[in-house]
Protein backbone atom coordinates (compact mmCIF):
# COMPACT_ATOMS: atom_id res chain seq x y z
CA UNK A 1 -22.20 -7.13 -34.08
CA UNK A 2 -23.51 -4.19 -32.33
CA UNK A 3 -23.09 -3.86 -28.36
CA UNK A 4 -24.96 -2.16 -26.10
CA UNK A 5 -23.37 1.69 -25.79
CA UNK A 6 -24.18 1.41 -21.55
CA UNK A 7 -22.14 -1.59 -21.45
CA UNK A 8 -19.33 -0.03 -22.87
CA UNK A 9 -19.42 2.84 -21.33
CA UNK A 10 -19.69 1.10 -17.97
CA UNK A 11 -16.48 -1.29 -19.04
CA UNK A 12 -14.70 1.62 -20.02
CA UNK A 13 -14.95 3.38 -16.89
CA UNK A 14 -14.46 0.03 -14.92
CA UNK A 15 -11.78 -1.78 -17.01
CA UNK A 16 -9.40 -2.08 -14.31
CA UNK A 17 -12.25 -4.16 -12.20
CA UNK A 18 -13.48 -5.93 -15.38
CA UNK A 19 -10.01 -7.01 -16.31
CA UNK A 20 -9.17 -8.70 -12.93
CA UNK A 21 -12.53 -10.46 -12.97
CA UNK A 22 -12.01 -11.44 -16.56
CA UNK A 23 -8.35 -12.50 -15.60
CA UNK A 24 -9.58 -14.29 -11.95
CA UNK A 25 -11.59 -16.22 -14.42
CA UNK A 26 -9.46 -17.57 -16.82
CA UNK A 27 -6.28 -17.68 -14.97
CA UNK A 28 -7.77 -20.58 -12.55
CA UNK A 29 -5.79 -23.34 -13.60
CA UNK A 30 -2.94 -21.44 -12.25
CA UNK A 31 -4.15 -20.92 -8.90
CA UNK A 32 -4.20 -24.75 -8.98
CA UNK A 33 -1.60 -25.26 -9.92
CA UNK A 34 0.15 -23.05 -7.36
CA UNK A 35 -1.63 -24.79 -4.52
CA UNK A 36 -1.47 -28.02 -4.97
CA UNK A 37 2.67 -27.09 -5.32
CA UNK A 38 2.82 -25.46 -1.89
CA UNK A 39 0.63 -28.20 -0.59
CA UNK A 40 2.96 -30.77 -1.20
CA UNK A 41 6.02 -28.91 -1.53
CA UNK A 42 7.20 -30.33 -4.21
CA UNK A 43 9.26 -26.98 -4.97
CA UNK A 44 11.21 -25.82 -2.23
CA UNK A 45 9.80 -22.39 -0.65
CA UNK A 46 9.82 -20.38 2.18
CA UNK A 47 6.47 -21.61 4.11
CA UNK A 48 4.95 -17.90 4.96
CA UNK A 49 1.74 -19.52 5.45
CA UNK A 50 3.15 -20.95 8.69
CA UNK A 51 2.83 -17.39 10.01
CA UNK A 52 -0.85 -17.56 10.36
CA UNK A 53 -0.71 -20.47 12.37
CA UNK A 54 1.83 -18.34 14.51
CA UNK A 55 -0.92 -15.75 14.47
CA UNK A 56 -3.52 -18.23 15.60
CA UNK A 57 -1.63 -20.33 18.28
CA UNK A 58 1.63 -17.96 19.06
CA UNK A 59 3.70 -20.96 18.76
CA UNK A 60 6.77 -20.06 17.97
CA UNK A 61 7.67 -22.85 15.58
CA UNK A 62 5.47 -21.31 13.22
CA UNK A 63 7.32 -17.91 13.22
CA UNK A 64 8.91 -17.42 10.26
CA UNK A 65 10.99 -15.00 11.52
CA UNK A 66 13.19 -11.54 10.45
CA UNK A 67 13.42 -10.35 7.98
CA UNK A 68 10.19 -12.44 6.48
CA UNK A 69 7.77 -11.95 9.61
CA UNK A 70 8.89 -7.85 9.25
CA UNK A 71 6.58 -7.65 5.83
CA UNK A 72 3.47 -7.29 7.02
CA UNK A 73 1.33 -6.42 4.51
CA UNK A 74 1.63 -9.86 3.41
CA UNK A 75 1.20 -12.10 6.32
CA UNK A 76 -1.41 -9.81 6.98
CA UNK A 77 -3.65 -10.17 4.03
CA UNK A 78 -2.77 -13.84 3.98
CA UNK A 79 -4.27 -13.77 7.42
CA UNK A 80 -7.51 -11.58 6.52
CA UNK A 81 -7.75 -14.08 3.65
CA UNK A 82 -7.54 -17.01 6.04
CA UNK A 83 -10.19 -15.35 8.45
CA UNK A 84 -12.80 -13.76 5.35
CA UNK A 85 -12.83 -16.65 2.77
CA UNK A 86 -13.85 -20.77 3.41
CA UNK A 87 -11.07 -22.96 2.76
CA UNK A 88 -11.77 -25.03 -0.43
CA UNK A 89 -9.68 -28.23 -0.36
CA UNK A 90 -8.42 -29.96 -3.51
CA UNK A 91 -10.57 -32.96 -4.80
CA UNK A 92 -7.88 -35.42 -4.55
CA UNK A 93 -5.97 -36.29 -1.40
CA UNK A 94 -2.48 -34.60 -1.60
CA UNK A 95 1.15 -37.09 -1.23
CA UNK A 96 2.37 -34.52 2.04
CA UNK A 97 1.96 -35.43 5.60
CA UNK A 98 0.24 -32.81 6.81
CA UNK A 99 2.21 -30.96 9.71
CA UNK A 100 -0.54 -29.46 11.82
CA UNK A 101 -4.44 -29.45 11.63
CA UNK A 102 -4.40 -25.28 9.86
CA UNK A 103 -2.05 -26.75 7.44
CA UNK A 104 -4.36 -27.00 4.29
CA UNK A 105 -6.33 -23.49 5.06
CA UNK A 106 -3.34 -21.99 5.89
CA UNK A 107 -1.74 -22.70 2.35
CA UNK A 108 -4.77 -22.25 0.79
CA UNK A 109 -4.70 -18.59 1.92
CA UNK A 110 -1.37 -18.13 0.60
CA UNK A 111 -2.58 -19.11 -2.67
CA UNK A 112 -5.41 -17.40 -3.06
CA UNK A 113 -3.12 -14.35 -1.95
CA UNK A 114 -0.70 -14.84 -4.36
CA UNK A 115 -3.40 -15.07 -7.19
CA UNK A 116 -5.33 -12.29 -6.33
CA UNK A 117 -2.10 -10.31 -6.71
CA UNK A 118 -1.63 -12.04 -10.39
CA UNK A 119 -4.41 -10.65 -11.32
CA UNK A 120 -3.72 -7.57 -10.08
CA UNK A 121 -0.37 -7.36 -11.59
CA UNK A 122 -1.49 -7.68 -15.02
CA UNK A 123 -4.50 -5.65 -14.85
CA UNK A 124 -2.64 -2.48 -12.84
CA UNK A 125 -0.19 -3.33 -15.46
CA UNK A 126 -2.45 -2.61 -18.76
CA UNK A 127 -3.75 0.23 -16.82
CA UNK A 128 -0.32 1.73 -15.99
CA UNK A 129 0.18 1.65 -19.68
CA UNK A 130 -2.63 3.03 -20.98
CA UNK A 131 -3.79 5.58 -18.84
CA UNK A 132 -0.74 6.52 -16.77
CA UNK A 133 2.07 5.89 -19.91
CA UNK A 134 -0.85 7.18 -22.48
CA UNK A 135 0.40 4.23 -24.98
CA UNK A 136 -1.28 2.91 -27.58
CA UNK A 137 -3.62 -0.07 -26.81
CA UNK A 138 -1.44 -2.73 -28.37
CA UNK A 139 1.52 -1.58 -26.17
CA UNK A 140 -0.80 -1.86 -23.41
CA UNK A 141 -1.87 -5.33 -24.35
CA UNK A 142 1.39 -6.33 -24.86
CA UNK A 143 2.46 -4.99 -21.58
CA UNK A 144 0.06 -7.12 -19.68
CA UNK A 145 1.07 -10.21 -21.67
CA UNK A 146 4.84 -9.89 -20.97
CA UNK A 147 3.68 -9.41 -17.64
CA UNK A 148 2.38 -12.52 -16.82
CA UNK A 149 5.74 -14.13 -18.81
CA UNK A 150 8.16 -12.40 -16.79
CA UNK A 151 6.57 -12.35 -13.35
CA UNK A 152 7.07 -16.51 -13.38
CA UNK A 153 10.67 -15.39 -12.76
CA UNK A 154 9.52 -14.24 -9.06
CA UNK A 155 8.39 -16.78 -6.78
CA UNK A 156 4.38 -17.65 -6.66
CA UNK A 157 4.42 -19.10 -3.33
CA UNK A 158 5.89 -16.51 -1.35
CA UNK A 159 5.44 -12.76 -1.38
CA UNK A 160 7.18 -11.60 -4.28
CA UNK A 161 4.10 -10.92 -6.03
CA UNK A 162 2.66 -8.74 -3.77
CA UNK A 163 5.86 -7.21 -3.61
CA UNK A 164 5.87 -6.46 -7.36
CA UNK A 165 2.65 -5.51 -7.48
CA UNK A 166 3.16 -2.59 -4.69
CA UNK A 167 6.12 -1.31 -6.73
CA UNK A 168 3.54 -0.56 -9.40
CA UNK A 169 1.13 0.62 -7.10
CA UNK A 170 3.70 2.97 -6.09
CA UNK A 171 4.69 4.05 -9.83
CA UNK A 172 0.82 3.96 -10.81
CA UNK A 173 0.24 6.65 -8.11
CA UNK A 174 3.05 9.01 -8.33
CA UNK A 175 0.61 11.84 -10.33
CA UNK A 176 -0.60 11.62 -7.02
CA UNK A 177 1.40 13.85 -4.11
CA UNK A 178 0.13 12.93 -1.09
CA UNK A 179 -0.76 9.22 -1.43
CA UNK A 180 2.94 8.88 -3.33
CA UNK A 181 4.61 10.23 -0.36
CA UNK A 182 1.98 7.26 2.16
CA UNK A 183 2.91 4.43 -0.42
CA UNK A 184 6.55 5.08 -0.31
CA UNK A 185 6.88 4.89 3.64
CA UNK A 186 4.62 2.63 3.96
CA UNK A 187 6.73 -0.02 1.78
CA UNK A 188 8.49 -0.37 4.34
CA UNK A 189 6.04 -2.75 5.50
CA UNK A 190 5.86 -4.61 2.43
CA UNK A 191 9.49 -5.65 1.43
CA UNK A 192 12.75 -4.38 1.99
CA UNK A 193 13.57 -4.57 -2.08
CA UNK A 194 10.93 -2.43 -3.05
CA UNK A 195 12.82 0.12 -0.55
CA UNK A 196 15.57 -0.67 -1.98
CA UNK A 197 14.40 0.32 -5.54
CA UNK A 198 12.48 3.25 -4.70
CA UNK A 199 15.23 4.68 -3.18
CA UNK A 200 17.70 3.99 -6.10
CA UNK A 201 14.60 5.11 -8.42
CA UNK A 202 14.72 8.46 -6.91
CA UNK A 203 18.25 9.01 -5.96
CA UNK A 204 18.76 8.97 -10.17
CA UNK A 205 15.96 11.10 -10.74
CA UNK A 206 16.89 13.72 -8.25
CA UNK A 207 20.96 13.87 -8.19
CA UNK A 208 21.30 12.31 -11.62
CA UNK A 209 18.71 13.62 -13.47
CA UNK A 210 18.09 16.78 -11.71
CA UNK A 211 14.40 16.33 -11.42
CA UNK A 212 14.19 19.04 -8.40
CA UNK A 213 10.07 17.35 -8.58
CA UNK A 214 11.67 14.26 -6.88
CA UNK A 215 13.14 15.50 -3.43
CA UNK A 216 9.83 14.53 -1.87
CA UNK A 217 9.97 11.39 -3.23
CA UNK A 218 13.56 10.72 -2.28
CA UNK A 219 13.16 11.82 1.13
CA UNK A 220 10.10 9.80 1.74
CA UNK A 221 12.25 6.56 0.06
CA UNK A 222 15.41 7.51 2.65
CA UNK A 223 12.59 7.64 5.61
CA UNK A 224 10.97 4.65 4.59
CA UNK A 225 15.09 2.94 4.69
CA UNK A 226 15.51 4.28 8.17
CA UNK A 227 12.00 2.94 8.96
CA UNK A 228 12.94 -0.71 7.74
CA UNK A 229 16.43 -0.78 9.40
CA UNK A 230 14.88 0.16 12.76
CA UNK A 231 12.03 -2.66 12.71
CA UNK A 232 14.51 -4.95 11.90
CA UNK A 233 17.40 -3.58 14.22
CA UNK A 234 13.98 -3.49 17.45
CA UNK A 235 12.66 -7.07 16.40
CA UNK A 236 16.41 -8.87 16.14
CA UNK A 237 18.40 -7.11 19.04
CA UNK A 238 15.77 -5.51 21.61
CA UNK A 239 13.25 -7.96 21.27
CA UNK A 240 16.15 -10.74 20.39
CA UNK A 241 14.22 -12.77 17.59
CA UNK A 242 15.12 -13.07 14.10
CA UNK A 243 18.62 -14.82 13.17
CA UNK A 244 21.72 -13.46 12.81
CA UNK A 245 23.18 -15.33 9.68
CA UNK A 246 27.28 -15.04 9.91
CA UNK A 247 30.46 -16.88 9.21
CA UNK A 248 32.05 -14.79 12.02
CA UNK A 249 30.17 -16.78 14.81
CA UNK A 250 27.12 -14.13 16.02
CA UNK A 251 28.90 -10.91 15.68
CA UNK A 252 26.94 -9.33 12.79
CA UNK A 253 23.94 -9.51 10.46
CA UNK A 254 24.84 -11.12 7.35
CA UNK A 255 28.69 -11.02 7.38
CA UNK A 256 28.49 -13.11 4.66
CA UNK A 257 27.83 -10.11 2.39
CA UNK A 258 31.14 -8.94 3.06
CA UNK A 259 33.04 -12.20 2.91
CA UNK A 260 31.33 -14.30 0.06
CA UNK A 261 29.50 -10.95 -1.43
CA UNK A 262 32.07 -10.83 -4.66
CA UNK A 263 31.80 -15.00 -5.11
CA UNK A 264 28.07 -15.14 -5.12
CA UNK A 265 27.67 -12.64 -7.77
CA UNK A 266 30.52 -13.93 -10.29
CA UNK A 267 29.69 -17.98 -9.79
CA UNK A 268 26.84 -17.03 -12.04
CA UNK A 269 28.99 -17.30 -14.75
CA UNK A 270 30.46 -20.85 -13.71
CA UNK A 271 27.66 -22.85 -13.24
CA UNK A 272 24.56 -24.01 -15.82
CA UNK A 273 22.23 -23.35 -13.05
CA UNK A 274 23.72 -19.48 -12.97
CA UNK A 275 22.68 -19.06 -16.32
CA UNK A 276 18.92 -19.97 -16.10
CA UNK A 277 18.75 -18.52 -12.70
CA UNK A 278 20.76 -15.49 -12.62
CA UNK A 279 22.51 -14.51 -16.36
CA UNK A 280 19.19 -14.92 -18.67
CA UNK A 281 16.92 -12.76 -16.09
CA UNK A 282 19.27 -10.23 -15.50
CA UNK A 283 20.19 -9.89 -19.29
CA UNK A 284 16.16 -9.58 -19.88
CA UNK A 285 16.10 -6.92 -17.26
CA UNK A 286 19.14 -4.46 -19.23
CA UNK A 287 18.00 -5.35 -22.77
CA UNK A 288 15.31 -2.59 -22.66
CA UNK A 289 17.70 -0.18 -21.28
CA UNK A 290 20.25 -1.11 -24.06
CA UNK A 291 17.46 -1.14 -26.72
CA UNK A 292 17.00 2.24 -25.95
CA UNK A 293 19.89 3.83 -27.54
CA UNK A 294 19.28 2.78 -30.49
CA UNK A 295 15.09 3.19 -30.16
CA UNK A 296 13.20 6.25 -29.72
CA UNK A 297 10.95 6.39 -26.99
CA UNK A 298 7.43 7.92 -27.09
CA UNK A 299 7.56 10.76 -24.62
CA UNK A 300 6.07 10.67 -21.56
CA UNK A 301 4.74 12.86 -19.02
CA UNK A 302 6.09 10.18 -16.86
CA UNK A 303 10.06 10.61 -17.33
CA UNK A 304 12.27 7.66 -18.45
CA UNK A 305 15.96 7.79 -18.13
CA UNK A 306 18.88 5.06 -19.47
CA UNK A 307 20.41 5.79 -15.66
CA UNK A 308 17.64 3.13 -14.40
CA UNK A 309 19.35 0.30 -15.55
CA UNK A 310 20.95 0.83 -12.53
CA UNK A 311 18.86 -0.24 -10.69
CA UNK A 312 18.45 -4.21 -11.77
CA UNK A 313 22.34 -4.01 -11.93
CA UNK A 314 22.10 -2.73 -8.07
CA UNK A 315 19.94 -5.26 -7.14
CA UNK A 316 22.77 -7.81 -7.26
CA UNK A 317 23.97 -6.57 -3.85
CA UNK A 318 21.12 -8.65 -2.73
CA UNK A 319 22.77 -11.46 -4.43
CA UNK A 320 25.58 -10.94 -2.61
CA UNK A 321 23.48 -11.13 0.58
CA UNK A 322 21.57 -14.50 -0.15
CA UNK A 323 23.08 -16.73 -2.91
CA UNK A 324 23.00 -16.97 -6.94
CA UNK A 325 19.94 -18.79 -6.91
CA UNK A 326 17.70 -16.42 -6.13
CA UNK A 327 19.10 -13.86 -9.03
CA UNK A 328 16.60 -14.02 -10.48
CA UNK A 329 13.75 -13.22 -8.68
CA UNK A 330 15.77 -9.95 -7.14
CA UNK A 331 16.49 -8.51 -10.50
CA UNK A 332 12.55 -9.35 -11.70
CA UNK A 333 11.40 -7.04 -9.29
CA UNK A 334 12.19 -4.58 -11.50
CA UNK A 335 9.92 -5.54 -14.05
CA UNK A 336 7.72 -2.13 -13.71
CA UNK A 337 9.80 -0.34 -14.75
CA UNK A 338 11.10 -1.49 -18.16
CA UNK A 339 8.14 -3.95 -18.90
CA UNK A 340 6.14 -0.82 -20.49
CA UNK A 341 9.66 0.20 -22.26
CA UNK A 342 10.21 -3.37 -24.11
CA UNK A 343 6.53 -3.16 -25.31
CA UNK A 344 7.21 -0.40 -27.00
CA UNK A 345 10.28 -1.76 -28.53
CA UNK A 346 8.47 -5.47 -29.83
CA UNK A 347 5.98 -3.33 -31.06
CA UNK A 348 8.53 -0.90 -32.92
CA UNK A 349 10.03 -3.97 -35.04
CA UNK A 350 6.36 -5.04 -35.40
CA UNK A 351 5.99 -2.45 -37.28
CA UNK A 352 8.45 -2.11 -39.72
């Protein structure tokens, strides 16, 4: 079959685009799927889309509070979404009571939100690989495909999507000075964990690794912290909103890291539920990183270093902070970073 040299040219220089269209189209089912589950909640989740209501009324019910009302970026697309596109209902009445008039456009926003950002995910993610990584196309391919495995370890209903997807962004932009430096501080205004793992990402690559390339990065990680602690510090004591979640009556924020931290983390051992929710993830997220020693890497303009497996074993602390449920999710965040680094592996005993 012979193709048209234009076309090809013009997919070439547009894959990115054509790949999210391509995926927008045949991922449908899953946006769906995804809706009609937030619709009637059959899976508990933390109802964001309640924010836009708060947006639209100022009700205060509908705040869903600090830290989750302090990521922006997300209630704010998920309110541009609300505002730009018609609400499209399901065809078939859904089993929920419906809690206020918004309540279906509202959720359908969220959706749609959190399925433009699957498609993003995987395409950024081929892309990352190819033209970032410079791997071959199969390890590209196979990068996007274990994408779209592992990132149903993160919730779809909330914003851990988008949150994965800007840790990309970030990584996909590095080559980059200036807009690096914008995306890092500006996390802050996405999610505290992507903070989090910038900051760990370039504390190893700086003290660790002695990448002296990296203090800008660092610095602009440890800024973005500061700015996060501040919002949240502003919104919860000046402004006195938020909750203050303690065992100690209201004398801290999250006392309970301190005093159930340790018991959180090790009852994922004990329980069956710890396993598929914390043990299984978490071992996904350090078998590339253990792979490693005993599996040459390509090299990279783009430097890889064993020291990151640090960083999903870090990202218990957050376990520690919440409960062993949400495992998980936390350590999945990571995917980025070790996704690209597991293709390479599959493809290595592929091979042989």
């Amino acid at each position: 079959m012979k193709l048209n040299p234009k076309l090809v040219n013009i997919i070439k220089s547009n894959i990115g685009i054509f790949l999210f269209i391509t995926l927008f189209i045949i991922l449908y089912r899953d946006f769906l799927y995804t809706y009609k589950i937030q619709l009637e909640q059959s899976i508990p989740y933390y109802l964001y889309q309640n924010h836009i209501e708060y947006y639209l009324t100022g009700d205060k019910q509908y705040d869903v509070e600090a830290p989750a009302n302090l990521r922006f970026l997300g209630l704010w697309l998920q309110f541009a979404i609300y505002k730009i596109f018609p609400c499209i209902e399901l065809s078939r009445e859904i089993n929920f009571p419906v809690p206020y008039d918004n309540y279906i456009c509202t959720t359908f926003s969220s959706a749609l939100m959190n399925y433009f950002c699957l498609c993003s995910f995987l395409s950024l993610s081929f892309l990352y690989s190819y033209k970032k990584l410079r791997l071959d196309l199969p390890t590209s391919i196979l990068t996007s495909m274990l994408s779209y495995i592992f990132i149903s370890y993160v919730e779809a209903f909330t914003l851990d999507r988008l949150a994965v997807l800007y840790f990309l962004i970030v990584l996909y932009f590095l080559d980059n000075f200036k807009l690096g430096l914008i995306l890092i501080v500006l996390a802050a205004f996405v999610n505290e964990k992507v903070v989090y793992m910038l900051s760990v990402l370039f504390f190893i690559r700086f003290f660790l690794n002695k990448k002296k390339e990296y203090l800008p990065f660092f610095i602009s990680s440890v800024v973005s912290s500061v700015l996060v602690i501040m919002t949240f510090v502003f919104y919860a004591f000046v402004l006195n909103h938020g909750y203050h979640e303690s065992d100690l009556g209201s004398e801290g924020i999250y006392n309970k890291f301190f005093t159930h931290g340790f018991a959180r983390i090790y009852s994922m051992f004990m329980f069956r539920q710890g396993y598929s929710n914390s043990v299984i993830p978490l071992a996904f997220t350090l078998l590339p990183y253990l792979l490693s020693f005993f599996i040459k890497l390509k090299k990279s303009k783009y430097f890889f270093s064993k020291l990151d497996i640090l960083i999903p074993i870090s990202l218990l602390l957050f376990t520690a902070g919440a409960s062993m449920e949400q495992t998980g999710r936390y350590v999945m965040l990571s995917m980025p970073l070790w996704l690209p680094i597991l293709s390479q592996q599959v493809i290595f005993f592929l091979r042989r």
